[in-house]
Protein backbone atom coordinates (compact mmCIF):
# COMPACT_ATOMS: atom_id res chain seq x y z
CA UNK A 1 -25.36 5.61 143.40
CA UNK A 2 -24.64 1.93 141.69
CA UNK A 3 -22.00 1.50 144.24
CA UNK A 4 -25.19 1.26 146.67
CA UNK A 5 -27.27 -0.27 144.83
CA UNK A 6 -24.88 -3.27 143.89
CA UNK A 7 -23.77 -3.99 147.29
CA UNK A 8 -26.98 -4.13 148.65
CA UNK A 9 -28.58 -6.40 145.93
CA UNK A 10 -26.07 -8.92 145.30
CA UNK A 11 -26.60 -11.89 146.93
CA UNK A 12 -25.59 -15.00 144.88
CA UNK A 13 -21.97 -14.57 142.58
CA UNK A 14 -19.36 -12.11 143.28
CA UNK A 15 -17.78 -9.95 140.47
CA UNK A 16 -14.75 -7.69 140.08
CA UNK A 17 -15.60 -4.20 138.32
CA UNK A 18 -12.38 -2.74 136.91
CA UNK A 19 -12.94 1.21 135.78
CA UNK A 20 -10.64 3.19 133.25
CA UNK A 21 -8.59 4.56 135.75
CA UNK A 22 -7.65 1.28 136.93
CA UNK A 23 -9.41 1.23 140.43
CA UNK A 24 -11.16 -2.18 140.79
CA UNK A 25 -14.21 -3.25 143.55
CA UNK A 26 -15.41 -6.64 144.31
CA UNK A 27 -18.94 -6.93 144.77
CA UNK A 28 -20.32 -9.88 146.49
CA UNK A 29 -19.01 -12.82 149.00
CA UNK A 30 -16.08 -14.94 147.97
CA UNK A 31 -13.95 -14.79 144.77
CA UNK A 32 -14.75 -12.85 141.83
CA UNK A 33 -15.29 -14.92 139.08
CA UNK A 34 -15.82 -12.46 136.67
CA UNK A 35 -14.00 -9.94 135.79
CA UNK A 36 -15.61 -6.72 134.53
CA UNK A 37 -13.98 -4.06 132.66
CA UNK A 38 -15.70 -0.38 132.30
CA UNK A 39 -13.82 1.14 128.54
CA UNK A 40 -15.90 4.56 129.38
CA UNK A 41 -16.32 6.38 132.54
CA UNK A 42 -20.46 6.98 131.38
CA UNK A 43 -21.18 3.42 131.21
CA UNK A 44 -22.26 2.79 134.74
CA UNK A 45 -24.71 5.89 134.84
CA UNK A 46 -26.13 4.93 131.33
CA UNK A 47 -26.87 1.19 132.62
CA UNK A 48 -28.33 2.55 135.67
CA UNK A 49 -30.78 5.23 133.80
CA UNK A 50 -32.15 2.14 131.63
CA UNK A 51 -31.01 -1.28 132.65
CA UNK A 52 -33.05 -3.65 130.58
CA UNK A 53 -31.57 -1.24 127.95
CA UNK A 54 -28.42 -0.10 128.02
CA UNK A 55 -26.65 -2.87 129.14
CA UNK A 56 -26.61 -4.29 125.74
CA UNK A 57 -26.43 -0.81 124.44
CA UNK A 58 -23.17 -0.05 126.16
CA UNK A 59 -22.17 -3.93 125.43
CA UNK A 60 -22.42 -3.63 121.35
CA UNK A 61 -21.05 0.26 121.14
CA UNK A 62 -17.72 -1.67 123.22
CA UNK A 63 -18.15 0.64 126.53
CA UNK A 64 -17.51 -2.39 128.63
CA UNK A 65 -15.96 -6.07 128.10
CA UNK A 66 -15.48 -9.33 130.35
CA UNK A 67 -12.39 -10.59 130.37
CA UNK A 68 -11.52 -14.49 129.50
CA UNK A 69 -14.71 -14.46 127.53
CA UNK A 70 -17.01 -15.13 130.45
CA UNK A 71 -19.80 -12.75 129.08
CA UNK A 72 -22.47 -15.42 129.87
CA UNK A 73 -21.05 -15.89 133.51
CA UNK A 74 -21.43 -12.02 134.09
CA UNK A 75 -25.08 -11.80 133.01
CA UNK A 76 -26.05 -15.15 134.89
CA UNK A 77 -24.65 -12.88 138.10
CA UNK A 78 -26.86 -10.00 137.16
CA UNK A 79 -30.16 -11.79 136.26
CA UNK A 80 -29.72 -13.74 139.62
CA UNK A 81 -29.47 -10.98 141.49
CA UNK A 82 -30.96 -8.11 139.95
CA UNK A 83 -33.71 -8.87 137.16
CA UNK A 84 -36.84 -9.66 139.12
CA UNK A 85 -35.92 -5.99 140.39
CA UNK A 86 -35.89 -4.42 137.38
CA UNK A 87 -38.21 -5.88 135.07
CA UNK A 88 -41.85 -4.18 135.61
CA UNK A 89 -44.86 -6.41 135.76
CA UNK A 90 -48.75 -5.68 136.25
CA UNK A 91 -51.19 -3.68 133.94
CA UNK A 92 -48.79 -1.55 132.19
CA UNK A 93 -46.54 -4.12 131.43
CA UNK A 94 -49.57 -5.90 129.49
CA UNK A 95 -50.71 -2.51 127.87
CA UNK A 96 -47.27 -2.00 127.18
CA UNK A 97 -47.16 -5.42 125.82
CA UNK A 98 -49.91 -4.23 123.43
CA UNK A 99 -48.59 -1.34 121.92
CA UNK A 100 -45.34 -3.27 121.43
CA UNK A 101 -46.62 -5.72 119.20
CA UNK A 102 -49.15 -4.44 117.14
CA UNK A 103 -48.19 -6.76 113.93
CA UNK A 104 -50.97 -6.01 111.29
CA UNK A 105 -49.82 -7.96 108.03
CA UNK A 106 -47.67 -4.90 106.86
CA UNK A 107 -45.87 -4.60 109.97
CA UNK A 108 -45.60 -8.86 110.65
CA UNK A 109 -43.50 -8.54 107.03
CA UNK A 110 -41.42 -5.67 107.88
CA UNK A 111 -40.63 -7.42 111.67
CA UNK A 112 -39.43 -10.73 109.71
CA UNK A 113 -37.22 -9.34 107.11
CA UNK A 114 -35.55 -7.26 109.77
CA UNK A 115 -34.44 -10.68 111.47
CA UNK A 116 -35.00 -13.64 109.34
CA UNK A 117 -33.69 -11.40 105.72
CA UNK A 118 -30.41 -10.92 106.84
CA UNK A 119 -27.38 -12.63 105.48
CA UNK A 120 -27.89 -16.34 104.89
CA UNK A 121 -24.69 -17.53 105.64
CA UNK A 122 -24.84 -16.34 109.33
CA UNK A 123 -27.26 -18.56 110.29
CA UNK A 124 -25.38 -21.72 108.39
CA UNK A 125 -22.41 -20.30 110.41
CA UNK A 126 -24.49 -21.28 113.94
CA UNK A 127 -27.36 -23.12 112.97
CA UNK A 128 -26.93 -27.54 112.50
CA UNK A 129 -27.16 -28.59 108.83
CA UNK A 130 -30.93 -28.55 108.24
CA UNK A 131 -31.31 -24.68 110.01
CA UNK A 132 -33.22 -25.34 112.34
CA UNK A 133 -33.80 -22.30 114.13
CA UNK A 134 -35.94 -23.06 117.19
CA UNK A 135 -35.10 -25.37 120.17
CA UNK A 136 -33.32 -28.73 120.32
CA UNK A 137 -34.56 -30.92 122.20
CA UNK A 138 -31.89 -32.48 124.25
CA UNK A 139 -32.17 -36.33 125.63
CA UNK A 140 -28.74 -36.03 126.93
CA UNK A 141 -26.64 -32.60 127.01
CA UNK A 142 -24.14 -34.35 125.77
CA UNK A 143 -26.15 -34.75 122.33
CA UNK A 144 -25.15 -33.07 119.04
CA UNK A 145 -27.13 -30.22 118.09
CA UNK A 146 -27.70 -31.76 114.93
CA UNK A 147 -28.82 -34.93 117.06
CA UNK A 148 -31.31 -32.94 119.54
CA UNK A 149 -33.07 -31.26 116.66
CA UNK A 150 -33.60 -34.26 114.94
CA UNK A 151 -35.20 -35.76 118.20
CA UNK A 152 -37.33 -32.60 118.12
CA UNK A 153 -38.30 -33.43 114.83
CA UNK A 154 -39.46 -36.48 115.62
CA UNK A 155 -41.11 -35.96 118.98
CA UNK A 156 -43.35 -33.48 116.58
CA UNK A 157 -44.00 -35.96 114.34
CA UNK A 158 -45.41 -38.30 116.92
CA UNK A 159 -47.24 -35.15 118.67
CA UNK A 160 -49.12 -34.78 115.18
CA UNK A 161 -50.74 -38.17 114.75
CA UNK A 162 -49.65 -38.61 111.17
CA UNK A 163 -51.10 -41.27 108.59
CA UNK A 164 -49.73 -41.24 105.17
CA UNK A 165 -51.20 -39.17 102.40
CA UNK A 166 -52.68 -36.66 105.02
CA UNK A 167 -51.95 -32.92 104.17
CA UNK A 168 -50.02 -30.66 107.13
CA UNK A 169 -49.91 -27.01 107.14
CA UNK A 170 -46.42 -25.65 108.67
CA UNK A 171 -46.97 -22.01 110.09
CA UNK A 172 -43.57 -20.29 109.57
CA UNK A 173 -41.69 -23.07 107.90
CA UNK A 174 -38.58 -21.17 108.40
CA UNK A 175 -35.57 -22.84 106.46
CA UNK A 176 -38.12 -25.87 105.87
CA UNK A 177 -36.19 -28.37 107.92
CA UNK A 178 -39.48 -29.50 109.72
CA UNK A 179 -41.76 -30.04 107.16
CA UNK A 180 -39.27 -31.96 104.75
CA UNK A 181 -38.86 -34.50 108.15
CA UNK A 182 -42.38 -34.77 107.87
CA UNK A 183 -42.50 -35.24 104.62
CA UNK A 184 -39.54 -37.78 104.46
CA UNK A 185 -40.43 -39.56 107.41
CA UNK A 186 -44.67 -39.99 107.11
CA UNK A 187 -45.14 -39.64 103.75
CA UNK A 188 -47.91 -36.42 104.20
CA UNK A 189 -48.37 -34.00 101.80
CA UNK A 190 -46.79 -30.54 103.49
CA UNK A 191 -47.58 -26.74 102.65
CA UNK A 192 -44.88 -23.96 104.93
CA UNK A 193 -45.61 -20.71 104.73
CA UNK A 194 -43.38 -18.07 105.74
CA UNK A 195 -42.65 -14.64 105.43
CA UNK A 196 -38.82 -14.19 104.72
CA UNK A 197 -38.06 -14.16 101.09
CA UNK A 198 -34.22 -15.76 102.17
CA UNK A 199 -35.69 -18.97 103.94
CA UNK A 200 -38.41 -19.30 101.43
CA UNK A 201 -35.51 -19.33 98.49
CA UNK A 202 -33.58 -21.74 100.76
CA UNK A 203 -36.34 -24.27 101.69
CA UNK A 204 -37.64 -24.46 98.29
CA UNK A 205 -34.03 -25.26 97.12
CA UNK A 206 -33.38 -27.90 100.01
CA UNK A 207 -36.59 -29.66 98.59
CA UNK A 208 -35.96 -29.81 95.28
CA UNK A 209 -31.85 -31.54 96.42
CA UNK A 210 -33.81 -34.18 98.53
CA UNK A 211 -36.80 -35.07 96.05
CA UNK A 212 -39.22 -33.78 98.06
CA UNK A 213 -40.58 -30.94 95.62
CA UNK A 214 -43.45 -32.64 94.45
CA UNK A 215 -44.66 -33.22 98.36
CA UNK A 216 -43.79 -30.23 100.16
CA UNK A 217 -44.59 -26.74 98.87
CA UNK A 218 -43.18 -22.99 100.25
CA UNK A 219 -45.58 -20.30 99.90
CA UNK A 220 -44.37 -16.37 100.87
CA UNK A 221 -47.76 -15.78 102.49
CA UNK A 222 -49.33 -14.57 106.14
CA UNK A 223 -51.26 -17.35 107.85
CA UNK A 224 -53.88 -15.04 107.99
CA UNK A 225 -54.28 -14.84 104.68
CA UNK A 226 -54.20 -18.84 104.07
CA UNK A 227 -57.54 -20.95 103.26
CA UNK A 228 -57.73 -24.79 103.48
CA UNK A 229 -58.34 -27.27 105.31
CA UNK A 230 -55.07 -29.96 107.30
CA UNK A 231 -55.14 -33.11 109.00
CA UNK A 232 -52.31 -31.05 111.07
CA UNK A 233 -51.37 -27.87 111.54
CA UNK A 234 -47.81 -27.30 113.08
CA UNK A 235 -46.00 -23.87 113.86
CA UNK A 236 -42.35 -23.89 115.57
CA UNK A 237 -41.03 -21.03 117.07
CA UNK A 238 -43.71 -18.58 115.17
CA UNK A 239 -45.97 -17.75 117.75
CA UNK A 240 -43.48 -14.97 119.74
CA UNK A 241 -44.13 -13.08 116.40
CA UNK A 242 -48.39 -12.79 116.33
CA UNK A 243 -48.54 -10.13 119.21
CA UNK A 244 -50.80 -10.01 122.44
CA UNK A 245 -53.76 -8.86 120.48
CA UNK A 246 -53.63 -11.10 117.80
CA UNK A 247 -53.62 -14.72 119.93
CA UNK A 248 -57.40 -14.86 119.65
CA UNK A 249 -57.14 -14.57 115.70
CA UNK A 250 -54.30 -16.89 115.54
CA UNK A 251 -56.13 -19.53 117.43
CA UNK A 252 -59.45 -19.02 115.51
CA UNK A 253 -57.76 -19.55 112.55
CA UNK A 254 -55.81 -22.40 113.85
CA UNK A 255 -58.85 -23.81 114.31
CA UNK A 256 -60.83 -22.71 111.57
CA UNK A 257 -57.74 -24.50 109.30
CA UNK A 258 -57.67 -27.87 111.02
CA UNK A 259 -59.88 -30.71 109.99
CA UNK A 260 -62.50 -32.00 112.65
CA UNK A 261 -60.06 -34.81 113.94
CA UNK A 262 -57.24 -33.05 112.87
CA UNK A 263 -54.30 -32.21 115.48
CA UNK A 264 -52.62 -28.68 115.83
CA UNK A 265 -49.28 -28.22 117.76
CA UNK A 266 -47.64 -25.12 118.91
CA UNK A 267 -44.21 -24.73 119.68
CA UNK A 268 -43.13 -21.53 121.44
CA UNK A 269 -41.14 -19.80 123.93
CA UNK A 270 -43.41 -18.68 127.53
CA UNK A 271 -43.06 -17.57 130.61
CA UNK A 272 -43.65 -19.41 133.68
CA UNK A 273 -45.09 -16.42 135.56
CA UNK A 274 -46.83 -13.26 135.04
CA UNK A 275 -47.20 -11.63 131.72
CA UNK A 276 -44.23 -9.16 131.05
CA UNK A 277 -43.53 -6.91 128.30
CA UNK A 278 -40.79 -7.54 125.72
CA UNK A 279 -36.96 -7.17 126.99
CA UNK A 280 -36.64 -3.07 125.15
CA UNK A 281 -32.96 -4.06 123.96
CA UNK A 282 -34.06 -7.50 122.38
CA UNK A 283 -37.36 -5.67 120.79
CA UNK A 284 -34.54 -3.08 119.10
CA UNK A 285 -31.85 -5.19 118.02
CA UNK A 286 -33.54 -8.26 117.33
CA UNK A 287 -37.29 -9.34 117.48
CA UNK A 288 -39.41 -5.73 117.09
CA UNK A 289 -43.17 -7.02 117.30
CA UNK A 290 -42.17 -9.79 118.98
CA UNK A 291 -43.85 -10.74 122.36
CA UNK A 292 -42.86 -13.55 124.76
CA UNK A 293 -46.36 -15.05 126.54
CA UNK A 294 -47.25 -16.64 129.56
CA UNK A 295 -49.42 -19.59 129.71
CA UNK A 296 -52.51 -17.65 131.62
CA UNK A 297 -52.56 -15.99 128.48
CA UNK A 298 -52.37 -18.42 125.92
CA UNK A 299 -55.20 -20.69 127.60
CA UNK A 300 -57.18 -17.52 127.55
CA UNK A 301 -57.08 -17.51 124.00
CA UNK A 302 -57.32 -21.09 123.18
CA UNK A 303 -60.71 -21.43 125.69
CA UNK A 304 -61.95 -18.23 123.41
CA UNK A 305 -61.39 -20.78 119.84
CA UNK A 306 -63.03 -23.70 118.65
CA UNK A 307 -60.06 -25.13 119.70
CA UNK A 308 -59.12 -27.80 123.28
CA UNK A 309 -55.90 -28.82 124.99
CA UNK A 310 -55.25 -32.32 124.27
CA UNK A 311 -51.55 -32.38 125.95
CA UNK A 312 -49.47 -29.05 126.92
CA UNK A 313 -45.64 -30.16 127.65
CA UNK A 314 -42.98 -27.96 129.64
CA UNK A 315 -39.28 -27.81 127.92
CA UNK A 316 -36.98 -26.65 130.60
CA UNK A 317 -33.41 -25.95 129.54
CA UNK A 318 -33.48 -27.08 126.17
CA UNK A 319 -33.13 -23.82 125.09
CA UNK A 320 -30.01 -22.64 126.93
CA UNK A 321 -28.45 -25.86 125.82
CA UNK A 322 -29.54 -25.06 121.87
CA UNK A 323 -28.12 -21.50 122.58
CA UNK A 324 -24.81 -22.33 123.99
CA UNK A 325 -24.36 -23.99 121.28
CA UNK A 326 -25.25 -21.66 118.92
CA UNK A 327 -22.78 -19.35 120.31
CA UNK A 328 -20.36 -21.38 120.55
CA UNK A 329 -20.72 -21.95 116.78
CA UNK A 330 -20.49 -18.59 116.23
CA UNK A 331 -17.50 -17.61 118.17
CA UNK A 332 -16.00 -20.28 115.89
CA UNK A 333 -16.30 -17.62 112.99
CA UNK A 334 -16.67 -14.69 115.10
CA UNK A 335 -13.49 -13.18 113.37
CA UNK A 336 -14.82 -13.89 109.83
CA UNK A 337 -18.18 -11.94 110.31
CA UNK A 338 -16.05 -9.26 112.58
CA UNK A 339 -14.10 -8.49 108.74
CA UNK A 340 -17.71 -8.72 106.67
CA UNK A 341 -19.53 -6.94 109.01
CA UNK A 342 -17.91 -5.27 111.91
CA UNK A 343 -17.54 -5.69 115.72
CA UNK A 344 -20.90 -4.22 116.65
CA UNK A 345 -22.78 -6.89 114.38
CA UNK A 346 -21.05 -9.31 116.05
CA UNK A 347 -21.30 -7.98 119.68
CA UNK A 348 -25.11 -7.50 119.13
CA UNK A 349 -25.32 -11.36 118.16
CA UNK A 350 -23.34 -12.48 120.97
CA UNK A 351 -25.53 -10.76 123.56
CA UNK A 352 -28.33 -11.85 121.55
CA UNK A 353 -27.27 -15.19 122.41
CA UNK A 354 -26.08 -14.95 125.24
CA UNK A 355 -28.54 -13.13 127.17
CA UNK A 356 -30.82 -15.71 125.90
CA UNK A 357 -29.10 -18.46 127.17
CA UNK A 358 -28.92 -17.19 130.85
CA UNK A 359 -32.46 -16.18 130.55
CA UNK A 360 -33.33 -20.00 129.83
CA UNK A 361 -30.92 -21.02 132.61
CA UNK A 362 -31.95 -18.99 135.51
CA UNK A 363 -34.97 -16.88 134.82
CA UNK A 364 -38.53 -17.76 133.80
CA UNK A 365 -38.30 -18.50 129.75
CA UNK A 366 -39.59 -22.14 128.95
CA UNK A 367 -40.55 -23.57 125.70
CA UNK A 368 -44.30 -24.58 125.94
CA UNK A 369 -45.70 -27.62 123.51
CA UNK A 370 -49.30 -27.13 122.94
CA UNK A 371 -51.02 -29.72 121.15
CA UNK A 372 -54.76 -28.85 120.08
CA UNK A 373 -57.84 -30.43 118.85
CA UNK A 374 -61.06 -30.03 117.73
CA UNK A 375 -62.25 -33.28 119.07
CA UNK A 376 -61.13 -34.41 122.23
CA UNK A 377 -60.28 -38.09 121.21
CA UNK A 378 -58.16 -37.05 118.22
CA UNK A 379 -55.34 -37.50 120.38
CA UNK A 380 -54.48 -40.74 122.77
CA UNK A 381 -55.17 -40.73 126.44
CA UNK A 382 -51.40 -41.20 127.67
CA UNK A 383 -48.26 -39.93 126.36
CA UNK A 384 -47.14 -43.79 125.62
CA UNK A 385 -47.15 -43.43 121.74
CA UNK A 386 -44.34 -40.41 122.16
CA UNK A 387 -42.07 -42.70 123.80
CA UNK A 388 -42.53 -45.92 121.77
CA UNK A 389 -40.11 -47.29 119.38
CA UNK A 390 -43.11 -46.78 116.32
């Protein structure tokens, strides 16, 4: 049955499948560049009952392998030539998308800790030196990682329209490399909120070893539960966790949080076309609740808010840069986390990565800037001030 199926849908790549008996296939025109070996003689039917699913299922419970480490190559063949047939779109993909990410405040804390609690010296392990865990933003691929998300940083920082002494509110501060730039580098007063009890601990640490204590403060609280009012609101990588049928009450309260010549920006993952549900293996292993959106949706949302566009940006391939590097991080101490914690953990964060990555590369996922108003001259007419030396 796959035998059929392959032959017929491959169109770009070519692959060698090895099985346990030995017998080997190429699928595709030209040389196999990949070379595909099948540990269990179920593994083919399993992927083919589920596919969105059980190809990192069989992956992490070591039913197949790639040899030379070219896991990355293999699922850039696969997307290309198979994903658009697999992954379901329409009306029950949003309704699915619905039920999927139903993140009342209970369930938004139990989703974080699941991802963002685990053991803080993984994400040193991968992550540059101020844990950033979003995406760089690459002038040059060529950059450092620490380099690119310090030029995110500050590409933020001109997005936001700072003046000294104004007060920002971070929306899932994370490790709290953001808001102590902003801090450091404006001189603004910064509250982060988050919901992991490890980054909190860690950001409130970082600020107290670079002075910045008495500027920025860490709070363990839900934005929804937050009252003030900020010159800025910012929120990085955040906005995959509120779930389909909370974007009206995140941008409401966006809104209802920013002064009235205040500036909001949103930084967060989309897709470029139709609204899909959740990838089922990601949603189990690594984001439940989460939900990737596409910009139709969004702008629905913001047009329903007190909020307007001032600028929306498109980052294309930022992301599989920042994740290639991440993994490649990783596989740097891959053998130290495979003693602490086992060769599934460490198979389930490679094709975490990984799959990522060649989703970035050569399927739909973008990162989407939104920057927000209340007032439509809060913001300047042209992008000039971004790329100024001020």
């Amino acid at each position: 049955m796959y035998d059929k199926f392959i032959r017929e849908n491959i169109t770009h790549g070519a692959f060698k499948l090895v099985h346990p008996n030995g017998d080997e296939q190429v699928y595709g025109d030209g040389p196999a560049s990949v070379v595909w070996r099948i540990n269990d003689t179920r593994v083919l039917s399993k992927i083919a009952r589920n596919p969105l699913l059980n190809l990192g299922e069989t992956y992490i419970e070591q039913g197949w392998d790639v040899e030379d480490g070219k896991l990355a190559q293999l699922l850039t063949i696969l997307r290309t030539n198979f994903e658009d047939e697999l992954v379901r779109r329409g009306s029950m993909a949003a309704y699915a998308a619905i039920l999927q990410t139903w993140n009342n405040l209970d369930a938004s804390m139990r989703n974080v800790s699941h991802h963002y609690d685990l053991d803080e010296s993984l994400f040193r392990a991968f992550l540059d030196q101020d844990m950033h865990y979003s995406c760089a933003y690459f002038r040059t691929p060529e950059q450092t990682l620490e380099a690119a998300q310090s030029a995110k940083c500050e590409h933020i920082r001109k997005k936001l329209c700072l003046k000294p002494g104004q007060k920002v509110l971070d929306i899932g501060s994370g490790w709290g490399g953001l808001g102590l730039y902003l801090a450091e580098h404006e001189d603004v007063q910064v509250t982060g909120l988050t919901l992991s009890n490890e980054q909190l601990g860690v950001a409130k640490q970082h600020a107290i070893e670079r002075g910045l204590d008495n500027q920025v403060e860490f709070r363990l609280e839900d934005y929804r539960n937050h009252q003030g009012e900020y010159d800025a609101v910012v929120s990085v990588g955040m906005f995959e966790h509120v779930g389909l049928r909370n974007f009206d009450g995140y941008f409401n309260k966006v809104g209802n949080l920013l002064s009235k010549d205040g500036v909001a920006m949103i930084h967060t993952i989309g897709h470029m076309d139709r609204p899909a549900a959740t990838n089922p293996w990601i949603r189990r292993h690594i984001f439940p609740g989460g939900y990737i959106p596409a910009i139709s949706e969004i702008s629905a949302a913001v047009e329903r808010s007190p909020l307007v566009f001032a600028d929306i940006e498109v980052w294309r391939q930022h992301y599989a840069l920042t994740l290639k590097e991440w993994n490649r991080r990783f596989q740097a101490v891959r053998s130290q986390f495979v003693r602490d914690k086992g060769e599934r953990f460490c198979r389930i964060w490679e094709f975490y990565l990984l799959s990522c990555q060649t989703a970035f590369e050569v399927e739909s996922l973008v990162v989407y800037q939104l920057q927000l108003s209340i007032n439509n001259a809060s913001v300047p007419t042209t992008r000039d001030y971004l790329y100024g030396s001020s």
